[in-house]
PDB file of N, CA and C in Angstrom:
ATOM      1  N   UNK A   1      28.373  96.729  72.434  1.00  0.00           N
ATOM      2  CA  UNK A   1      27.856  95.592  73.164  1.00  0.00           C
ATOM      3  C   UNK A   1      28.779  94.371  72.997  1.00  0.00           C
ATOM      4  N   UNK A   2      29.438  94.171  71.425  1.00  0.00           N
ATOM      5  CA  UNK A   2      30.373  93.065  71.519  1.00  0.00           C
ATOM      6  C   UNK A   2      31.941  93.176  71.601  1.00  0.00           C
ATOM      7  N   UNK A   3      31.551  94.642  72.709  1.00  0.00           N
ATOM      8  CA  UNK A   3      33.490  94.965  72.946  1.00  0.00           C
ATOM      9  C   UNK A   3      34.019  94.397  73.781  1.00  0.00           C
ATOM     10  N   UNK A   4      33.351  94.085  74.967  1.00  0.00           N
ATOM     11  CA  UNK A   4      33.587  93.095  76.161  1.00  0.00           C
ATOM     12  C   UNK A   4      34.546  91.370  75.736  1.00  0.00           C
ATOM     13  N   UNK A   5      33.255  91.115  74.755  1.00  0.00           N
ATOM     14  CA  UNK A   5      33.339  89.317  74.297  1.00  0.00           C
ATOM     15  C   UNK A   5      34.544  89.689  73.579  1.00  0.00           C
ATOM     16  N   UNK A   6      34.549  90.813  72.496  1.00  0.00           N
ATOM     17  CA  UNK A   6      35.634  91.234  71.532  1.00  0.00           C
ATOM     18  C   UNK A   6      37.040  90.825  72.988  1.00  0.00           C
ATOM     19  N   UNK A   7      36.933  91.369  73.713  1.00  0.00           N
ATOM     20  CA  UNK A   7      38.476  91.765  74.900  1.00  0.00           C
ATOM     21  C   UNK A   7      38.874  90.047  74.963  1.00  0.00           C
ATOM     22  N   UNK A   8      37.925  89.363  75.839  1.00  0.00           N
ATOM     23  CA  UNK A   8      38.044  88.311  76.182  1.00  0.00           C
ATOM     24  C   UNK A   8      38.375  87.452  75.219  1.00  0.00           C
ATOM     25  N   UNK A   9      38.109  87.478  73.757  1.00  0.00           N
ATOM     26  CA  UNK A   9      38.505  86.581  73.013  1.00  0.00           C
ATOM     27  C   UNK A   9      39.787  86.678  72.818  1.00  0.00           C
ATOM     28  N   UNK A  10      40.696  87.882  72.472  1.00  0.00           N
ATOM     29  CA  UNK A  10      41.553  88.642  72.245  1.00  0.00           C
ATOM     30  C   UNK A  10      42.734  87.788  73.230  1.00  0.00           C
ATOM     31  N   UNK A  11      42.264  87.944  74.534  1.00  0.00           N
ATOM     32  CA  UNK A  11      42.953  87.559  75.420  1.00  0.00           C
ATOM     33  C   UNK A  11      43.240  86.198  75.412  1.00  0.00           C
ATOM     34  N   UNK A  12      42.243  85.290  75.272  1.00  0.00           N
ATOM     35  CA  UNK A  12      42.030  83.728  75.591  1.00  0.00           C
ATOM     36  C   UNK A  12      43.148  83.358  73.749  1.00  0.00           C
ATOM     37  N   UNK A  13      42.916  83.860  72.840  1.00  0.00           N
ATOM     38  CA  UNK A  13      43.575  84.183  71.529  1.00  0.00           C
ATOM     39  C   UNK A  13      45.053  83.857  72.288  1.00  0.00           C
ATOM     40  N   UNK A  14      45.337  85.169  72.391  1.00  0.00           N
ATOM     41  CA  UNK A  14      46.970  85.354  73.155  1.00  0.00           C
ATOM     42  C   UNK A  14      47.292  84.584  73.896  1.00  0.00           C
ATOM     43  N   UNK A  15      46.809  83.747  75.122  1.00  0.00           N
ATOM     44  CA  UNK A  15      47.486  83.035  75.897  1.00  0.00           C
ATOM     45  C   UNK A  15      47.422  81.660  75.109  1.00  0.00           C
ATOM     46  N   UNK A  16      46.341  81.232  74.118  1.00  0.00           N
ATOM     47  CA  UNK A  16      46.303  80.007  73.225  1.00  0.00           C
ATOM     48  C   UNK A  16      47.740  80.013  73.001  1.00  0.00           C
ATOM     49  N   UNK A  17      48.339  80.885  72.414  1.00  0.00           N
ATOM     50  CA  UNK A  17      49.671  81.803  71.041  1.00  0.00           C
ATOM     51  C   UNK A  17      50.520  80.948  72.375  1.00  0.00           C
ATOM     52  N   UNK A  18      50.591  81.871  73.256  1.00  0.00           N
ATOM     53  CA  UNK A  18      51.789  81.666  74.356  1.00  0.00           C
ATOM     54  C   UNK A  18      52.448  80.389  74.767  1.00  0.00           C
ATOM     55  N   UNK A  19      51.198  79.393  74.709  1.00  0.00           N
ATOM     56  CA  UNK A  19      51.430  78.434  75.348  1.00  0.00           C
ATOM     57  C   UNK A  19      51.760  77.517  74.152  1.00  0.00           C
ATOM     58  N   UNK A  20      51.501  77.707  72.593  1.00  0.00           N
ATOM     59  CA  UNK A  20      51.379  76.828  71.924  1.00  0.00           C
ATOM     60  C   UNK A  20      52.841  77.188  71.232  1.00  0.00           C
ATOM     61  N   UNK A  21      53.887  78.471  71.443  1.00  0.00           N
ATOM     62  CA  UNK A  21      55.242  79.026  71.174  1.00  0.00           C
ATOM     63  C   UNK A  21      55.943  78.034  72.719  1.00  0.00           C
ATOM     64  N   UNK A  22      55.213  77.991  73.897  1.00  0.00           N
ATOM     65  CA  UNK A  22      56.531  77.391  74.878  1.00  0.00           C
ATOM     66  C   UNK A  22      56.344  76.186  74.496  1.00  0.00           C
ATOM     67  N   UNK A  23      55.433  75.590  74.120  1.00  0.00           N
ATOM     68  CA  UNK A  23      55.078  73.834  73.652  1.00  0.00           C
ATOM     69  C   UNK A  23      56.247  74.010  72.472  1.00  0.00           C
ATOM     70  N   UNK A  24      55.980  74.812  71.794  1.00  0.00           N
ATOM     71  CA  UNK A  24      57.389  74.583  70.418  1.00  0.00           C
ATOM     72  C   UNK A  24      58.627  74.639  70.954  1.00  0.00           C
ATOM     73  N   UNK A  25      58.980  75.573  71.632  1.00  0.00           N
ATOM     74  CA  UNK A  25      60.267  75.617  72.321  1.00  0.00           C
ATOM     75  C   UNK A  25      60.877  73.814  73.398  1.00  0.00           C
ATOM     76  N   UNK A  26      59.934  74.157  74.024  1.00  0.00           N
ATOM     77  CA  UNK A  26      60.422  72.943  74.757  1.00  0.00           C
ATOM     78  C   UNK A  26      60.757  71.365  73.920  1.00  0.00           C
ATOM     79  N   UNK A  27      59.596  71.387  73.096  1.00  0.00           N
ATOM     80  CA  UNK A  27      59.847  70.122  72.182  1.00  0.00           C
ATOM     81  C   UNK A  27      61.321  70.217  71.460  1.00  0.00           C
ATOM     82  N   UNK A  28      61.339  71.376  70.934  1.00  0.00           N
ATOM     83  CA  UNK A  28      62.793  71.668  70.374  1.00  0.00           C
ATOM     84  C   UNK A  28      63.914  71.086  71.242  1.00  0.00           C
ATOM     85  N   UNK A  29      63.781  71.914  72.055  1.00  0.00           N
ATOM     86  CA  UNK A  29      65.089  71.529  73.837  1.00  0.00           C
ATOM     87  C   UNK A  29      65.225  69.958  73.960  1.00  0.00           C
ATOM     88  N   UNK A  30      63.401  69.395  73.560  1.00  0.00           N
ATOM     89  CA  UNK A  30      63.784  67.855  74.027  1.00  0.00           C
ATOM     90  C   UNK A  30      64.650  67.064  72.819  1.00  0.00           C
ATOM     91  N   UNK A  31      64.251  67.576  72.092  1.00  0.00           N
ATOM     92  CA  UNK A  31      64.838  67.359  70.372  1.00  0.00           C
ATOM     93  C   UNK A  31      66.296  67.569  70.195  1.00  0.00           C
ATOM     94  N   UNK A  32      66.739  68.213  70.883  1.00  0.00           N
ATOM     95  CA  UNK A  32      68.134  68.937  70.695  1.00  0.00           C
ATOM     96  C   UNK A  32      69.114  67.641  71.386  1.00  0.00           C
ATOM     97  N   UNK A  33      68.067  67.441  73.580  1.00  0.00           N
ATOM     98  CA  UNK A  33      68.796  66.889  73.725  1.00  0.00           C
ATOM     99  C   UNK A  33      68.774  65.332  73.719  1.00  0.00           C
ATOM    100  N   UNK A  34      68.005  64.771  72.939  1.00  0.00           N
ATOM    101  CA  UNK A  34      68.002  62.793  72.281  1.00  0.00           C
ATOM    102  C   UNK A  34      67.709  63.407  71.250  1.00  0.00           C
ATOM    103  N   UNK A  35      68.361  63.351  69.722  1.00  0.00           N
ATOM    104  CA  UNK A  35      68.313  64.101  68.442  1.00  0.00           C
ATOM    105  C   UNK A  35      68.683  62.532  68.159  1.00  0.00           C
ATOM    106  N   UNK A  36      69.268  61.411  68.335  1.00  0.00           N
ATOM    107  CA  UNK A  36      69.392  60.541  68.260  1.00  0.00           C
ATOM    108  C   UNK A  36      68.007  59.322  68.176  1.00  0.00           C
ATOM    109  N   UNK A  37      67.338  59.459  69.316  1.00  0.00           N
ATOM    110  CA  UNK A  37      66.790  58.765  69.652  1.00  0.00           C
ATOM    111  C   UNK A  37      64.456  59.385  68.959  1.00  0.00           C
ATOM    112  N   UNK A  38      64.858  60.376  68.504  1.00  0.00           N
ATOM    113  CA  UNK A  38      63.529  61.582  68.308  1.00  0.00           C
ATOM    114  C   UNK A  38      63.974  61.295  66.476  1.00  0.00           C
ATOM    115  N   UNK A  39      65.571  61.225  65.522  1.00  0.00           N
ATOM    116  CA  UNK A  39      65.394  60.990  64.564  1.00  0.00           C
ATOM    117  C   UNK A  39      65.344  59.696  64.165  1.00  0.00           C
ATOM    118  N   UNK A  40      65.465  58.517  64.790  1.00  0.00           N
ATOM    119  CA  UNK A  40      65.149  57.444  64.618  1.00  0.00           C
ATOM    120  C   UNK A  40      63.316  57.037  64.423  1.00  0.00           C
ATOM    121  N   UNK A  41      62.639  57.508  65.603  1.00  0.00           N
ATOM    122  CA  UNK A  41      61.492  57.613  65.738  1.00  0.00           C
ATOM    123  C   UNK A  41      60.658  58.493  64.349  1.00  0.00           C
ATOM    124  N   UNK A  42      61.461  59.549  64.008  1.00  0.00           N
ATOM    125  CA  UNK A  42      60.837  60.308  62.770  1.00  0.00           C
ATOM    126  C   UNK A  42      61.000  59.867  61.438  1.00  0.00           C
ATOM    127  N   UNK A  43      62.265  59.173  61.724  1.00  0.00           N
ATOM    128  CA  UNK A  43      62.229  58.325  60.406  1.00  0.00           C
ATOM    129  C   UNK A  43      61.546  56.789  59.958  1.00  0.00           C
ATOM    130  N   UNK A  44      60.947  56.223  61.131  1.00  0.00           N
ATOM    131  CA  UNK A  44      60.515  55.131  61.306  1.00  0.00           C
ATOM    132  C   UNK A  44      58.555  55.475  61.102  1.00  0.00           C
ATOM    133  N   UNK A  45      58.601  57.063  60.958  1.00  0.00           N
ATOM    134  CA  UNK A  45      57.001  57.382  61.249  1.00  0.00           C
ATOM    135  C   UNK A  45      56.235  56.846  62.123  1.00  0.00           C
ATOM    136  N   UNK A  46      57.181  57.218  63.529  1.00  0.00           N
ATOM    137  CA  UNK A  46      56.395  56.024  64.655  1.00  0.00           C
ATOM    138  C   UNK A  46      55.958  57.528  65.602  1.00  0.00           C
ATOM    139  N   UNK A  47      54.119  58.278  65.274  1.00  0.00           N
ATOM    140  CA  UNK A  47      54.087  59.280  66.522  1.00  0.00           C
ATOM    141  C   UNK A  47      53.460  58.781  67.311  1.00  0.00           C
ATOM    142  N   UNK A  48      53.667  58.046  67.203  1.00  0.00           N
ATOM    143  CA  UNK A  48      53.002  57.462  69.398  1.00  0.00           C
ATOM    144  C   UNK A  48      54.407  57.288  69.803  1.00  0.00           C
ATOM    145  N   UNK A  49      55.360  56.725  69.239  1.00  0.00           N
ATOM    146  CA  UNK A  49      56.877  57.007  70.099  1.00  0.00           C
ATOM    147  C   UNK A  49      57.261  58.088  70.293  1.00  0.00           C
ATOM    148  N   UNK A  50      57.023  58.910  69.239  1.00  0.00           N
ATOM    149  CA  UNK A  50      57.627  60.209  69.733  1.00  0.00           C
ATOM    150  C   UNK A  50      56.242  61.225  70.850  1.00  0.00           C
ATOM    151  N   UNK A  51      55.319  61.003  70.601  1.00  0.00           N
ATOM    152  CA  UNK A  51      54.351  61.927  71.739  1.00  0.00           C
ATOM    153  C   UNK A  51      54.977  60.598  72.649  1.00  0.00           C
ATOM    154  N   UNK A  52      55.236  59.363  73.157  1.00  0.00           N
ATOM    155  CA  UNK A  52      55.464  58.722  74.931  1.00  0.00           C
ATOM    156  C   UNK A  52      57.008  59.319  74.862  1.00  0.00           C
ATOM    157  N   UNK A  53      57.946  59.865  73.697  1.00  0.00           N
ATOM    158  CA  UNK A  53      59.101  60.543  74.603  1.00  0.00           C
ATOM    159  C   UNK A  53      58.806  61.654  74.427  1.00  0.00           C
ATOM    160  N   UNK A  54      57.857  62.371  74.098  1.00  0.00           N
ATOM    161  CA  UNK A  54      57.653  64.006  74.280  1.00  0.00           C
ATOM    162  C   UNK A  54      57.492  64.407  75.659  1.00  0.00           C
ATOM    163  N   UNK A  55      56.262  63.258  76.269  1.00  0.00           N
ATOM    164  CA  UNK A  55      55.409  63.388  77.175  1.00  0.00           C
ATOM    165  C   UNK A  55      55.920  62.359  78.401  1.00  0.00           C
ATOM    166  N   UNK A  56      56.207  63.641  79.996  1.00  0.00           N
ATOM    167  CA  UNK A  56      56.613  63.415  80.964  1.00  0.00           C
ATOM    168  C   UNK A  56      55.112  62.753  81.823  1.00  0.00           C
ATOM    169  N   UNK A  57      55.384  61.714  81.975  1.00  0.00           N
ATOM    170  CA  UNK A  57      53.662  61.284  82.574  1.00  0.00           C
ATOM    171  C   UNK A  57      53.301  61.957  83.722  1.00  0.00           C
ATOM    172  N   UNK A  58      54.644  62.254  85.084  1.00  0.00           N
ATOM    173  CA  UNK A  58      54.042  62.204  86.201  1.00  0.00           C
ATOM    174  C   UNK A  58      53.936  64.160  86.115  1.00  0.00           C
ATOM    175  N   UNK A  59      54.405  64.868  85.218  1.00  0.00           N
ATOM    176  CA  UNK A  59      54.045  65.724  84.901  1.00  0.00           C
ATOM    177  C   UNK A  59      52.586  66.357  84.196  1.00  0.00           C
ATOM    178  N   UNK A  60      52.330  65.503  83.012  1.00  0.00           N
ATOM    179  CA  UNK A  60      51.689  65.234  82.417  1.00  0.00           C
ATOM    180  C   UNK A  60      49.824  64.978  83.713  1.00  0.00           C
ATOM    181  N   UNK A  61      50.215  64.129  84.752  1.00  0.00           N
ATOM    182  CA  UNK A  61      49.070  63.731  85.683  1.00  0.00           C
ATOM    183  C   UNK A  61      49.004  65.010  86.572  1.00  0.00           C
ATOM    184  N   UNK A  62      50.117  65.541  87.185  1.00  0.00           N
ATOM    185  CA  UNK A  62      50.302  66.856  87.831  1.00  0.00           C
ATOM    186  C   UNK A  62      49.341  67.649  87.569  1.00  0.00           C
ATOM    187  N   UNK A  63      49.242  67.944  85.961  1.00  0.00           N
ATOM    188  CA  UNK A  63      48.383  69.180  85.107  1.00  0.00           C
ATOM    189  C   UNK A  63      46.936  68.732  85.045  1.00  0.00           C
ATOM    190  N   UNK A  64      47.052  67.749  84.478  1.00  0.00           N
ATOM    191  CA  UNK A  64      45.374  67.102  84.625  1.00  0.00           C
ATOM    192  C   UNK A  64      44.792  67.208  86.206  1.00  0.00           C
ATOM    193  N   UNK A  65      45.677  66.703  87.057  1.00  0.00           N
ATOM    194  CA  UNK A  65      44.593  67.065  88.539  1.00  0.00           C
ATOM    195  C   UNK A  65      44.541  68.545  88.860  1.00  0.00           C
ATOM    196  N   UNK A  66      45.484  69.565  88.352  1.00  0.00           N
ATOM    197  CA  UNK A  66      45.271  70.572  88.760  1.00  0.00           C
ATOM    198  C   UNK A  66      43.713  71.456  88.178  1.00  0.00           C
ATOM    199  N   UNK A  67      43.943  71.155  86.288  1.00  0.00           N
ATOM    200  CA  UNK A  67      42.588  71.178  85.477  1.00  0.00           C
ATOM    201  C   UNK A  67      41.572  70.841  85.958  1.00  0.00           C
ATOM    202  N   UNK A  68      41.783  69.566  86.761  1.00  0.00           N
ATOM    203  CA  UNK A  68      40.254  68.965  87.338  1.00  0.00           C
ATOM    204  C   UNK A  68      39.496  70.008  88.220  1.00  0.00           C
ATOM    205  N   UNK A  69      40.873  70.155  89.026  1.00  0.00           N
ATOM    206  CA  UNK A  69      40.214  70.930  90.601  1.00  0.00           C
ATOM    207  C   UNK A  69      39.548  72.188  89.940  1.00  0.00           C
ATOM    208  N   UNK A  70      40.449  73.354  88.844  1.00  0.00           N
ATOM    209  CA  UNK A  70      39.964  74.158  88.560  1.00  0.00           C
ATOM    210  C   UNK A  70      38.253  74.340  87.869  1.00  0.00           C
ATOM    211  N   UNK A  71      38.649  73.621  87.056  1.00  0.00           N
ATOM    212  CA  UNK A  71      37.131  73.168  86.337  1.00  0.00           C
ATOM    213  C   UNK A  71      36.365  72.654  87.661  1.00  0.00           C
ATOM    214  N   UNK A  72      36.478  71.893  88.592  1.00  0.00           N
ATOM    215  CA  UNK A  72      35.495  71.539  89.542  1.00  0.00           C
ATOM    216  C   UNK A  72      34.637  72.773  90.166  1.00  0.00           C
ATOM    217  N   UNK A  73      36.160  73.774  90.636  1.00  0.00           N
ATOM    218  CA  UNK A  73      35.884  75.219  91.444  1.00  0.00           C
ATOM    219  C   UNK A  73      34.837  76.045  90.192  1.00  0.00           C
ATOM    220  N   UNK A  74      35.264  76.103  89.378  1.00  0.00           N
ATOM    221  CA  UNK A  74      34.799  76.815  88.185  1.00  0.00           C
ATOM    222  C   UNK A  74      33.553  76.312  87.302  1.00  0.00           C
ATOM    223  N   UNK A  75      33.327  75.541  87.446  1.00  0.00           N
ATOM    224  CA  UNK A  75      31.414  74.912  86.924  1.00  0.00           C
ATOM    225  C   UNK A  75      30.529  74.760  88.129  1.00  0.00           C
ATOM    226  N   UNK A  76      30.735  74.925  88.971  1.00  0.00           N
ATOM    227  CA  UNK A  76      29.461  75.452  90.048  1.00  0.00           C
ATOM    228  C   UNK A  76      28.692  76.247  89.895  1.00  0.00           C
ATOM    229  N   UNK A  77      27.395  75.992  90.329  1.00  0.00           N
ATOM    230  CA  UNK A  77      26.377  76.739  89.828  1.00  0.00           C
ATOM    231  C   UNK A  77      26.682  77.690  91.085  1.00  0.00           C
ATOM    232  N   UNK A  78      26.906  79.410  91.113  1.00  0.00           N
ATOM    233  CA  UNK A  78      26.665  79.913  91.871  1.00  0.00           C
ATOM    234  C   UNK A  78      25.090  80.856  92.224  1.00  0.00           C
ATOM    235  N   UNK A  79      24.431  80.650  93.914  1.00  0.00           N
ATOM    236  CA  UNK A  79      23.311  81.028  93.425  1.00  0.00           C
ATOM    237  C   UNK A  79      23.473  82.539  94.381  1.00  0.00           C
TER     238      UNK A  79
END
């Protein structure tokens, strides 16, 4: 009976993993390329400077309206 929920967790598990390995990667890439400007910020212990140069805003708004719409489509009560 809890092999189903067992699958789905499994899954939602794995894509958590996926996305939270390309979030490492990319930060790296951004790190690599201002290593200048990311060790200044790390040495100053400033993370609100470094999450506003982590974080691409109009990218950043892109994802949130797309989340919205989905979650909009996706919490309807269907009868």
């Amino acid at each position: 009976q809890y092999g189903s929920a067992t699958l789905c967790d499994i899954t939602v598990l794995q894509a958590l993993s996926k996305r939270i390995h390309y979030g490492k990667f990319v930060a790296e890439s951004k790190f690599r390329s201002h290593t200048a400007e990311y060790t200044k910020l790390i040495e100053a212990r400033d993370a609100d400077g470094i999450m506003e140069l982590l974080t691409n805003a109009a990218v950043e708004a892109k994802l949130l309206r797309r989340v919205h719409a989905k979650a909009s489509a996706y919490g309807q009560d269907i009868e």
